[in-house]
PDB file of N, CA and C in Angstrom:
ATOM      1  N   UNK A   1     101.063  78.439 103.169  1.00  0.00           N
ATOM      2  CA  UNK A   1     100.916  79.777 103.704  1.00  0.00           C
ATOM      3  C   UNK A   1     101.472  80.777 102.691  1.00  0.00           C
ATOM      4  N   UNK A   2     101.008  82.223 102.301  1.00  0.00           N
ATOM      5  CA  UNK A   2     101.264  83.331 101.574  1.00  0.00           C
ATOM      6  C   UNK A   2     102.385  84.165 102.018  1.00  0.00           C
ATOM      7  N   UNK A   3     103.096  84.825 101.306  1.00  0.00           N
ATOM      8  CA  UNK A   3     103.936  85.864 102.131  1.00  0.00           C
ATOM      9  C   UNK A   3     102.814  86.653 102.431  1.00  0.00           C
ATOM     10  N   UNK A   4     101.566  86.701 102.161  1.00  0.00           N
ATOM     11  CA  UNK A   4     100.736  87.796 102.148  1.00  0.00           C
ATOM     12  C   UNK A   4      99.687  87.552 103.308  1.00  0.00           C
ATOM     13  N   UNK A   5     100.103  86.688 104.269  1.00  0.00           N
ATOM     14  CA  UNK A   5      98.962  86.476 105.406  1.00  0.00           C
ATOM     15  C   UNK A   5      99.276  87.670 106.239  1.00  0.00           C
ATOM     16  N   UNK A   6      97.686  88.142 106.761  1.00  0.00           N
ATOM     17  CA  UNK A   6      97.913  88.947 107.620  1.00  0.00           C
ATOM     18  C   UNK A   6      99.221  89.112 108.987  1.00  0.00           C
ATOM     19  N   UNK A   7      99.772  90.248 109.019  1.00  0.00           N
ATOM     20  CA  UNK A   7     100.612  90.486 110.236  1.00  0.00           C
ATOM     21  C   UNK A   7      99.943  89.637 111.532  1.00  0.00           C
ATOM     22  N   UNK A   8     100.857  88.928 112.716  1.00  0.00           N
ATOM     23  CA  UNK A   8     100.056  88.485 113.752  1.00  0.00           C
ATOM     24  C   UNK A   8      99.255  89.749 114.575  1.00  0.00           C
ATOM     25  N   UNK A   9      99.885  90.864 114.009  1.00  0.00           N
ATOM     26  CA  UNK A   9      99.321  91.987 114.908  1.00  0.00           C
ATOM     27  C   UNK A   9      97.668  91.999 114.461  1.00  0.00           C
ATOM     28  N   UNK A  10      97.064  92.355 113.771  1.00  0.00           N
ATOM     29  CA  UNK A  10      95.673  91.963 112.862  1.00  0.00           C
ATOM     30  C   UNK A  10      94.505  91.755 113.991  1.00  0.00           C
ATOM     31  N   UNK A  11      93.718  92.236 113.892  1.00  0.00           N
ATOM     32  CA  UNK A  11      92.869  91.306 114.663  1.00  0.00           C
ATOM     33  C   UNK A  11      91.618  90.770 113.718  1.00  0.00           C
ATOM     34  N   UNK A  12      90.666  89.687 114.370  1.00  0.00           N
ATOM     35  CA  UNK A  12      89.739  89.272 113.578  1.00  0.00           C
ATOM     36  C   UNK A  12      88.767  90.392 113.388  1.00  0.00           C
ATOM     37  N   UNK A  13      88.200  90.214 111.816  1.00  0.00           N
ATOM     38  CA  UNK A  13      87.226  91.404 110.779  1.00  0.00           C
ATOM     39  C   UNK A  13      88.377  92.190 110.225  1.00  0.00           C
ATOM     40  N   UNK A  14      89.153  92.509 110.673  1.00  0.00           N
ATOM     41  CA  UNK A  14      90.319  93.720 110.315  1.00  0.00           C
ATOM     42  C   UNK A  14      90.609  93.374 108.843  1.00  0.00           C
ATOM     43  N   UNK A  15      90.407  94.415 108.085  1.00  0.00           N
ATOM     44  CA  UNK A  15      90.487  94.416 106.600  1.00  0.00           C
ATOM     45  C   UNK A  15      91.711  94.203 105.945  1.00  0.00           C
ATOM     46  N   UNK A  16      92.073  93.055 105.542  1.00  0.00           N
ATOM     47  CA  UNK A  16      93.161  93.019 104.911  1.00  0.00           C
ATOM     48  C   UNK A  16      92.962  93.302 102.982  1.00  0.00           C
ATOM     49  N   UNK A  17      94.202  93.963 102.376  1.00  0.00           N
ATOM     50  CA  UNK A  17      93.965  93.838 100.967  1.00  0.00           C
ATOM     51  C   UNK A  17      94.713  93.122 100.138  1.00  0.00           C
ATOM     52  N   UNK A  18      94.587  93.265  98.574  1.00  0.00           N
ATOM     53  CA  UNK A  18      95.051  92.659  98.087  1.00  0.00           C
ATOM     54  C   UNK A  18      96.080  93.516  97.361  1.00  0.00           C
ATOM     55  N   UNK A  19      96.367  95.179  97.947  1.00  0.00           N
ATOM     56  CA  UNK A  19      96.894  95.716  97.202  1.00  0.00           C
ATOM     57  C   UNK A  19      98.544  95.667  98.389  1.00  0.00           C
ATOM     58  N   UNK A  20      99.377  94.593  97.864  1.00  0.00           N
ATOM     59  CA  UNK A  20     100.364  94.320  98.682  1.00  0.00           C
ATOM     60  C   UNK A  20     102.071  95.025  97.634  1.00  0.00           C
ATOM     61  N   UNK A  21     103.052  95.716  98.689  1.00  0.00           N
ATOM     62  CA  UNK A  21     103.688  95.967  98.086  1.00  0.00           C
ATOM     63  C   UNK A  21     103.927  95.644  96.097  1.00  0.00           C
ATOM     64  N   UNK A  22     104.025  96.108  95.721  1.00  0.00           N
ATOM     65  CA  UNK A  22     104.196  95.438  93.841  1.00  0.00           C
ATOM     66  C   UNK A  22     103.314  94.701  93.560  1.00  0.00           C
ATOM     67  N   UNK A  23     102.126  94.822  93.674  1.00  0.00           N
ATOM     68  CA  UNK A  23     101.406  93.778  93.048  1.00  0.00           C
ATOM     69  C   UNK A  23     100.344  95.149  92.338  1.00  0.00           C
ATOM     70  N   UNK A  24      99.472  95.491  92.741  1.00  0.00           N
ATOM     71  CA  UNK A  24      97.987  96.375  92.438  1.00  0.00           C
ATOM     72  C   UNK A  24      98.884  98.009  92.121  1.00  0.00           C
ATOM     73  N   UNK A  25      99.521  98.316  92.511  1.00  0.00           N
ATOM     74  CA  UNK A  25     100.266  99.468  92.709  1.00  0.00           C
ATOM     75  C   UNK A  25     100.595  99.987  91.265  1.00  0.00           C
ATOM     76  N   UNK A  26     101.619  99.079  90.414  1.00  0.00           N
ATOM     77  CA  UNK A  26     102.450  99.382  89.489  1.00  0.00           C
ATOM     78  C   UNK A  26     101.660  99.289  88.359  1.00  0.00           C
ATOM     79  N   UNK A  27     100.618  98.462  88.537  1.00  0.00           N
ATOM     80  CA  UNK A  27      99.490  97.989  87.060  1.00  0.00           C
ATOM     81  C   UNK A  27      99.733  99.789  86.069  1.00  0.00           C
ATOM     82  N   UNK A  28      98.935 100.235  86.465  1.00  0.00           N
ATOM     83  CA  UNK A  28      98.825 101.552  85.487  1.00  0.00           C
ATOM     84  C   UNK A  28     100.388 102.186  85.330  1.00  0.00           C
ATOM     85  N   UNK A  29     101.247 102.304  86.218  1.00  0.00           N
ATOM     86  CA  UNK A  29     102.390 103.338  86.076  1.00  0.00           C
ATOM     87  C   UNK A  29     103.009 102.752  85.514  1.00  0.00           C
ATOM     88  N   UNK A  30     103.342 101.655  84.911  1.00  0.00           N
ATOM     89  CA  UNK A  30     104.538 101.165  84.225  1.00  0.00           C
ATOM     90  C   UNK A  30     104.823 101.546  82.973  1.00  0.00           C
ATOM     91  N   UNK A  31     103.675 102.326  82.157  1.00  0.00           N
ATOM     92  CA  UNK A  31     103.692 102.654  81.276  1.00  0.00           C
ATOM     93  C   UNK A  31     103.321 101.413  80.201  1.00  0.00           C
ATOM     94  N   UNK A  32     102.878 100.331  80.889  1.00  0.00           N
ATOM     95  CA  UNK A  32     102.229  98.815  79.721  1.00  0.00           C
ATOM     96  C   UNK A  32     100.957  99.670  79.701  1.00  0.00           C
ATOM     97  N   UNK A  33     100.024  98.809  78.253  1.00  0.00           N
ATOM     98  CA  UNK A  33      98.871  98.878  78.272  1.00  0.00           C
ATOM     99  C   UNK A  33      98.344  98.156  79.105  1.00  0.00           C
ATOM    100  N   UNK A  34      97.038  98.005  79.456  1.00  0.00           N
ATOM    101  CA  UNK A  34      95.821  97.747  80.566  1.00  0.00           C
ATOM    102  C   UNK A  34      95.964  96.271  80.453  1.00  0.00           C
ATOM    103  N   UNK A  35      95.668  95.700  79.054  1.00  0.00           N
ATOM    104  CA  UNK A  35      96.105  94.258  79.228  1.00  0.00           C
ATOM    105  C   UNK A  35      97.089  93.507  79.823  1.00  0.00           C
ATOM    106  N   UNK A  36      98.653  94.090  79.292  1.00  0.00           N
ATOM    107  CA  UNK A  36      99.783  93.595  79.503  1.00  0.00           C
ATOM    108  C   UNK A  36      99.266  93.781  81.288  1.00  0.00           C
ATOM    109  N   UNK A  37      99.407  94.880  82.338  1.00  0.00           N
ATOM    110  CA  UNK A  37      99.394  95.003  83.038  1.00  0.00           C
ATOM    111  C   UNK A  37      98.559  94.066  84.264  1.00  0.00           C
ATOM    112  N   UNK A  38      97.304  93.992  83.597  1.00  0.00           N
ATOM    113  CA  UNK A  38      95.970  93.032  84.430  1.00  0.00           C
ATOM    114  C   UNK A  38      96.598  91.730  84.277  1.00  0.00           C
ATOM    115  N   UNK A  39      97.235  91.532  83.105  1.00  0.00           N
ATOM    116  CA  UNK A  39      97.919  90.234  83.340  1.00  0.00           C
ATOM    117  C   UNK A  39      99.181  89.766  84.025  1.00  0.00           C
ATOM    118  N   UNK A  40      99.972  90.841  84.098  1.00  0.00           N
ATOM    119  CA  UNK A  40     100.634  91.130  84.995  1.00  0.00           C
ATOM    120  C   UNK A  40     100.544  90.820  86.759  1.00  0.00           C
ATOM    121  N   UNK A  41      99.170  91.547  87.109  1.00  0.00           N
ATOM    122  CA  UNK A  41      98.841  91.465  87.884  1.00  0.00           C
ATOM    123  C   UNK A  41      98.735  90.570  88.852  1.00  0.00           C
ATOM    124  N   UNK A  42      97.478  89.502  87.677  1.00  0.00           N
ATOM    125  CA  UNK A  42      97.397  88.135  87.879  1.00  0.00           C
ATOM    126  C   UNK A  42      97.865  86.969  87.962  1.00  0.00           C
ATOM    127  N   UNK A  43      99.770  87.496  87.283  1.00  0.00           N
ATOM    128  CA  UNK A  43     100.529  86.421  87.611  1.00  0.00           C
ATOM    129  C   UNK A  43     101.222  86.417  88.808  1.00  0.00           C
ATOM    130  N   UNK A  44     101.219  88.193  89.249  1.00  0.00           N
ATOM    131  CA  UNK A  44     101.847  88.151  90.656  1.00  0.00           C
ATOM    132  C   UNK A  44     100.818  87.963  91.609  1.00  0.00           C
ATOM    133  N   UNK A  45     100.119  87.832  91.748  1.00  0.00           N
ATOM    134  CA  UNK A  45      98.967  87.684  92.592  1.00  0.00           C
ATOM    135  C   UNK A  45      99.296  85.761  92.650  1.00  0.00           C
ATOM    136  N   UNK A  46      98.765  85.445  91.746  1.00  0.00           N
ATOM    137  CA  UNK A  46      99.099  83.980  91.540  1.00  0.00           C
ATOM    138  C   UNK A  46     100.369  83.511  91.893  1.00  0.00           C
ATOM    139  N   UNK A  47     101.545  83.959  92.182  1.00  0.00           N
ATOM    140  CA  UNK A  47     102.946  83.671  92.610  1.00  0.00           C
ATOM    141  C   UNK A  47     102.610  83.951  94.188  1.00  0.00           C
ATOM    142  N   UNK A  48     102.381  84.563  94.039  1.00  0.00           N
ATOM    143  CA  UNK A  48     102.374  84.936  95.622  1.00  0.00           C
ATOM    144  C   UNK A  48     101.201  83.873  96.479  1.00  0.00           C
ATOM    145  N   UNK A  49     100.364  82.889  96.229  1.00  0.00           N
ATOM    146  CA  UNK A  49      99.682  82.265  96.972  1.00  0.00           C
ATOM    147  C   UNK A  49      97.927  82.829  96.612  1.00  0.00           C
ATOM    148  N   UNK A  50      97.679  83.351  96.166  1.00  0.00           N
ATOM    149  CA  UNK A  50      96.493  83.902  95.724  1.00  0.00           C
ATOM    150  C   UNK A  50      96.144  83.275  94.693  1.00  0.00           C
ATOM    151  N   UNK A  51      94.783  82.603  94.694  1.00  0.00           N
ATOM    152  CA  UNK A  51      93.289  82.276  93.908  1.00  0.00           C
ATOM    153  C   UNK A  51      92.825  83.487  93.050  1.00  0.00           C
ATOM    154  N   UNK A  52      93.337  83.939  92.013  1.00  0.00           N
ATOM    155  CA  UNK A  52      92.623  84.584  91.488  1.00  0.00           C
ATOM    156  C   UNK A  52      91.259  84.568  90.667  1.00  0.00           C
ATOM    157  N   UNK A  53      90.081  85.554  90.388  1.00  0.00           N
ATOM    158  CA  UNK A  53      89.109  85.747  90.285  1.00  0.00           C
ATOM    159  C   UNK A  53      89.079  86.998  89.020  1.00  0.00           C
ATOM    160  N   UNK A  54      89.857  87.903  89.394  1.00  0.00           N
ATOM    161  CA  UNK A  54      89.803  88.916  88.019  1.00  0.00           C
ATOM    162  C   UNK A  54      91.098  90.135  88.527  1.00  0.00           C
ATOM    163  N   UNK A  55      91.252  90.410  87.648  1.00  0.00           N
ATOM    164  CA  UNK A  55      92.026  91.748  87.823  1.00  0.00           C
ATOM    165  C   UNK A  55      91.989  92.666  86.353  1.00  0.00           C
ATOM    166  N   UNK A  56      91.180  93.538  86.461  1.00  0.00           N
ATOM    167  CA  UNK A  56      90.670  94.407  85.270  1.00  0.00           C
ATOM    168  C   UNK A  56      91.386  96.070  85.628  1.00  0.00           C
ATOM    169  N   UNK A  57      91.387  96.708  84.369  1.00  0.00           N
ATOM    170  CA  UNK A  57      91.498  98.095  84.665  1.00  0.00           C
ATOM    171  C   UNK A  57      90.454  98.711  83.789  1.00  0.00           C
ATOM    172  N   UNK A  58      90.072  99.580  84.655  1.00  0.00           N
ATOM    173  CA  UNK A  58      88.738 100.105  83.739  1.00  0.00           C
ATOM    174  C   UNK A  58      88.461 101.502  84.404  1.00  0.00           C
ATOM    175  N   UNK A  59      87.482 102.398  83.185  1.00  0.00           N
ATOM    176  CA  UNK A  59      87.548 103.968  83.524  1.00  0.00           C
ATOM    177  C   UNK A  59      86.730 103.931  84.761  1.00  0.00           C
ATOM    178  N   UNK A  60      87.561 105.121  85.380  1.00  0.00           N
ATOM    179  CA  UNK A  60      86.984 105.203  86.799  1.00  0.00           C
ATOM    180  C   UNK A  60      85.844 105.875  86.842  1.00  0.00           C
ATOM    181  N   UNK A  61      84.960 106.299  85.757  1.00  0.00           N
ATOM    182  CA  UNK A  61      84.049 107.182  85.559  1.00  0.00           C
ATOM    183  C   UNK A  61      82.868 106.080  85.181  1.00  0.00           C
ATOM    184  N   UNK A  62      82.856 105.344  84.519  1.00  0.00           N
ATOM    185  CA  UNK A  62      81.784 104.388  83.539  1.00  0.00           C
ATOM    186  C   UNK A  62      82.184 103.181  84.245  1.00  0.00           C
ATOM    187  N   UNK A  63      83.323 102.571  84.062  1.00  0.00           N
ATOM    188  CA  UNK A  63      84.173 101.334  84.772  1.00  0.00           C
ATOM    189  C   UNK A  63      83.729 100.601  83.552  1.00  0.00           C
ATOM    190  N   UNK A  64      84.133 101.175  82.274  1.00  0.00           N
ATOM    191  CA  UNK A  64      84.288 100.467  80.830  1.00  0.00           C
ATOM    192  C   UNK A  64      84.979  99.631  80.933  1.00  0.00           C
ATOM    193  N   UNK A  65      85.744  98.645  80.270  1.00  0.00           N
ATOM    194  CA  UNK A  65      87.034  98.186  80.454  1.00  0.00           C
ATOM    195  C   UNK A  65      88.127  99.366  79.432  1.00  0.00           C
ATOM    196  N   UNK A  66      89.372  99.155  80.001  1.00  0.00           N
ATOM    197  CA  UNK A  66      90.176 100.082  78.887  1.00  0.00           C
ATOM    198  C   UNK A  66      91.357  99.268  78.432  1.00  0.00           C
ATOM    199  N   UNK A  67      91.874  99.972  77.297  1.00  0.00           N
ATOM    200  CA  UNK A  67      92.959  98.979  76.632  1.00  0.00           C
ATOM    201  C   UNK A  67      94.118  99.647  76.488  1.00  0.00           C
ATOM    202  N   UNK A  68      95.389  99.742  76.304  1.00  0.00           N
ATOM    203  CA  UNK A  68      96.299 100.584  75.731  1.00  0.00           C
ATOM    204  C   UNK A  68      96.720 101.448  77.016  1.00  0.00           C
ATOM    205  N   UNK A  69      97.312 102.425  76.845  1.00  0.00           N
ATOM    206  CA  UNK A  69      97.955 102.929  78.295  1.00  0.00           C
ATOM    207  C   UNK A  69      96.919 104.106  78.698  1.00  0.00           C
ATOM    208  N   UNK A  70      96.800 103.983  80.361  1.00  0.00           N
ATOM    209  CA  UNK A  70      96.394 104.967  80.957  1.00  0.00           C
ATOM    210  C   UNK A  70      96.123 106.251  80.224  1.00  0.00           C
ATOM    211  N   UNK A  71      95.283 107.144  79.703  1.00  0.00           N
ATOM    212  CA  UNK A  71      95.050 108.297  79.679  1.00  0.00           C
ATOM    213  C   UNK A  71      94.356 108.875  80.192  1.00  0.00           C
ATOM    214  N   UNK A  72      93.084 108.366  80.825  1.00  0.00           N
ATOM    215  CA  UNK A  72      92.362 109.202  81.903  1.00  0.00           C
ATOM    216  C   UNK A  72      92.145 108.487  83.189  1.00  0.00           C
ATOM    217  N   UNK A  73      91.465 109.021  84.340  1.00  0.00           N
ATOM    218  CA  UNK A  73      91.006 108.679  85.504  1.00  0.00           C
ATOM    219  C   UNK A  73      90.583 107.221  85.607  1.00  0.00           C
ATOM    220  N   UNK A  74      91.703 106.044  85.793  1.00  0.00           N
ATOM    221  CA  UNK A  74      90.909 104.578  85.796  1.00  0.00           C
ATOM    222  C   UNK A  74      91.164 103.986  87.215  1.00  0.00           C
ATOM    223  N   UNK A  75      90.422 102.902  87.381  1.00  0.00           N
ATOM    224  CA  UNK A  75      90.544 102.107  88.802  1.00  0.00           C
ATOM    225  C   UNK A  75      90.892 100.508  88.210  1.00  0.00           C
ATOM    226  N   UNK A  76      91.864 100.071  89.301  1.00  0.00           N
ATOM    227  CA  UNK A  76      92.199  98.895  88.876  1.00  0.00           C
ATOM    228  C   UNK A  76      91.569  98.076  89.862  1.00  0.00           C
ATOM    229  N   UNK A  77      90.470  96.929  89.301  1.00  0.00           N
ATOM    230  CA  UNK A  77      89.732  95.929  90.089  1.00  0.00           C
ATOM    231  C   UNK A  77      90.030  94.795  90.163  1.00  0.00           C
ATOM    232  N   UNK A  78      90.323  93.813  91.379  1.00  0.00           N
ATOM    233  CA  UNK A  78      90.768  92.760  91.861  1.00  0.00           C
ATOM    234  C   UNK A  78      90.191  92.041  92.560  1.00  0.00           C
ATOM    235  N   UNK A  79      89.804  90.618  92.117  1.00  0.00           N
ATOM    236  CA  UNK A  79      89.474  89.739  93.382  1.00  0.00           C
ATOM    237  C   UNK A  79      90.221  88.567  93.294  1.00  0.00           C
ATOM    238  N   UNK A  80      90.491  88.281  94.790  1.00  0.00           N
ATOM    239  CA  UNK A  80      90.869  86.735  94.820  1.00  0.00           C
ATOM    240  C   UNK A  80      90.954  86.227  96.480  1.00  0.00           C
ATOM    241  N   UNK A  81      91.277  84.537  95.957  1.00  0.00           N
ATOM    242  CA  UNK A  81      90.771  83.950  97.345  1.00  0.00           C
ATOM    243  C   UNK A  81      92.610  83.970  97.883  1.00  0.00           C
ATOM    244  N   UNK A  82      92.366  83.292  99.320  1.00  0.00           N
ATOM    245  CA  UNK A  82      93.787  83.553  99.776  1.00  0.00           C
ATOM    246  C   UNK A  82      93.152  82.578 101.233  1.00  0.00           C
ATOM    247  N   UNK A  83      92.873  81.521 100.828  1.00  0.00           N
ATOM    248  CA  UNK A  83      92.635  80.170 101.287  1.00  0.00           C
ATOM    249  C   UNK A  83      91.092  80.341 101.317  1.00  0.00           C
ATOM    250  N   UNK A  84      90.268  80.204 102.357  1.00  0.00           N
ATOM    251  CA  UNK A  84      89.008  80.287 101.873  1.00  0.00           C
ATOM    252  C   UNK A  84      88.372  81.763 102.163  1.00  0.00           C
ATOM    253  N   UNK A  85      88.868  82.644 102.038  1.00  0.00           N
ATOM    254  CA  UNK A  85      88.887  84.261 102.306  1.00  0.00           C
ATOM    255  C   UNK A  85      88.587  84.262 100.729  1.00  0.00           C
ATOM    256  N   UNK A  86      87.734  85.589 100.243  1.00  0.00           N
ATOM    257  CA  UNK A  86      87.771  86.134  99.031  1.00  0.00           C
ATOM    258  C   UNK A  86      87.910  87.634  99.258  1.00  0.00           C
ATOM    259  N   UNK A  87      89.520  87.886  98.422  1.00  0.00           N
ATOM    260  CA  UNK A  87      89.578  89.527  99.068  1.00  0.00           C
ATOM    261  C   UNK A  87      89.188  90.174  97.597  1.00  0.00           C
ATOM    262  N   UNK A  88      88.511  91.601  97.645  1.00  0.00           N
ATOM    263  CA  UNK A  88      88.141  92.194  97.044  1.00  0.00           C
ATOM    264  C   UNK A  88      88.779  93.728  96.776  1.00  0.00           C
ATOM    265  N   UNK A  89      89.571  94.753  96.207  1.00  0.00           N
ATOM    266  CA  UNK A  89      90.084  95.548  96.342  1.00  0.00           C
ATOM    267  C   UNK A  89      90.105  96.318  95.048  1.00  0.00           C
ATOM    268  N   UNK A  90      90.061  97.486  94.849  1.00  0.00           N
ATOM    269  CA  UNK A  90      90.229  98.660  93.729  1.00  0.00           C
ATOM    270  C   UNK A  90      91.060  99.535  94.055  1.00  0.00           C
ATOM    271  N   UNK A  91      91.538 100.321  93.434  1.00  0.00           N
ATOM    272  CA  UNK A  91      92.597 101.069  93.699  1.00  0.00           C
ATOM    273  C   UNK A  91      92.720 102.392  92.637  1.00  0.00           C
ATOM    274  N   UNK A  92      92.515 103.817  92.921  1.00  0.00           N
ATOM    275  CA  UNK A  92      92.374 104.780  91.513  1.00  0.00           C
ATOM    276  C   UNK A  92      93.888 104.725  90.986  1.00  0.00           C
ATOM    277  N   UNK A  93      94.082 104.753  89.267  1.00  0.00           N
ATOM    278  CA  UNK A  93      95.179 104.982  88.936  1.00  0.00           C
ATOM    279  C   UNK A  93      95.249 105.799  87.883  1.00  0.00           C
ATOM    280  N   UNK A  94      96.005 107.081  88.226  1.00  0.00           N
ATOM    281  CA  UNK A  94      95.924 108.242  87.653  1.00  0.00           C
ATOM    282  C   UNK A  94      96.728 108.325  86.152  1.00  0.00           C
ATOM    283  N   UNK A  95      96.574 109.135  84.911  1.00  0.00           N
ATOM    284  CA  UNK A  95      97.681 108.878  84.422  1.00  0.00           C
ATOM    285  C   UNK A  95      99.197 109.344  84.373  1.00  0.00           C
ATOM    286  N   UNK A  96      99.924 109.042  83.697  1.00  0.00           N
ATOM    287  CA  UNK A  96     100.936 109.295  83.814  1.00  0.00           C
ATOM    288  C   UNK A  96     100.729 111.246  83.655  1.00  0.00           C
ATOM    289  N   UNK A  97     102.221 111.591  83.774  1.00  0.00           N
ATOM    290  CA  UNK A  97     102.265 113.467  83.244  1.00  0.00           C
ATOM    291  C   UNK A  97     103.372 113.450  82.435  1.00  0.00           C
ATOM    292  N   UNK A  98     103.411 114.069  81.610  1.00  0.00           N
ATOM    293  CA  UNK A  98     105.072 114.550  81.121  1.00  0.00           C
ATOM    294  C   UNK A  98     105.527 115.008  82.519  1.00  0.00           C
ATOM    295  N   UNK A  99     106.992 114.897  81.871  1.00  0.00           N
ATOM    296  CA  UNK A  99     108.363 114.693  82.983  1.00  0.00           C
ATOM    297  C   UNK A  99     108.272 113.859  84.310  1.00  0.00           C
ATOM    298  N   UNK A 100     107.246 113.080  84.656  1.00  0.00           N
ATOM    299  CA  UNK A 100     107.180 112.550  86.220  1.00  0.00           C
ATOM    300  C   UNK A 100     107.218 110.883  85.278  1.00  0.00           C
TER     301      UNK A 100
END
């Protein structure tokens, strides 16, 4: 079993994601490049009980792949299984600003 199984509250169809506390969240803000980060991703995803499938960051405009740190409008894309479930999830990640 996952720390990441649905709450018993849940009901069946009810959308669960894969964007769970620290996992999908931090990819872009940490200030890593896109690589370090997707890989990142994929190891916490993978610690946590998750089948992974991909975890990419790419421009949210084209959905290029990107490399190096955040500078414009990107979405971070994720799939994985989580027993025989395949969850699917994106998430926009903005870039950083001076002073924040």
């Amino acid at each position: 079993m996952s720390k990441f199984d649905p709450p018993s509250n849940t009901h069946p169809g009810e959308p669960v994601t894969l964007d769970a506390p620290g996992v999908l969240m931090p990819l872009g803000l940490e200030g890593r490049g896109c690589d370090d980060a997707s890989g990142s991703g994929r190891f916490k995803l993978e610690a946590a009980g998750f089948r992974v499938n991909y975890v990419a960051v790419r421009d949210a405009a084209t959905l290029e792949p990107l490399a190096g740190p955040v500078r414009a409008p990107a979405r971070v894309l994720a799939a994985a299984y989580l027993g025989a479930t395949r969850l699917i999830d994106n998430m926009a990640v903005l870039p950083k600003t001076k002073g924040k």
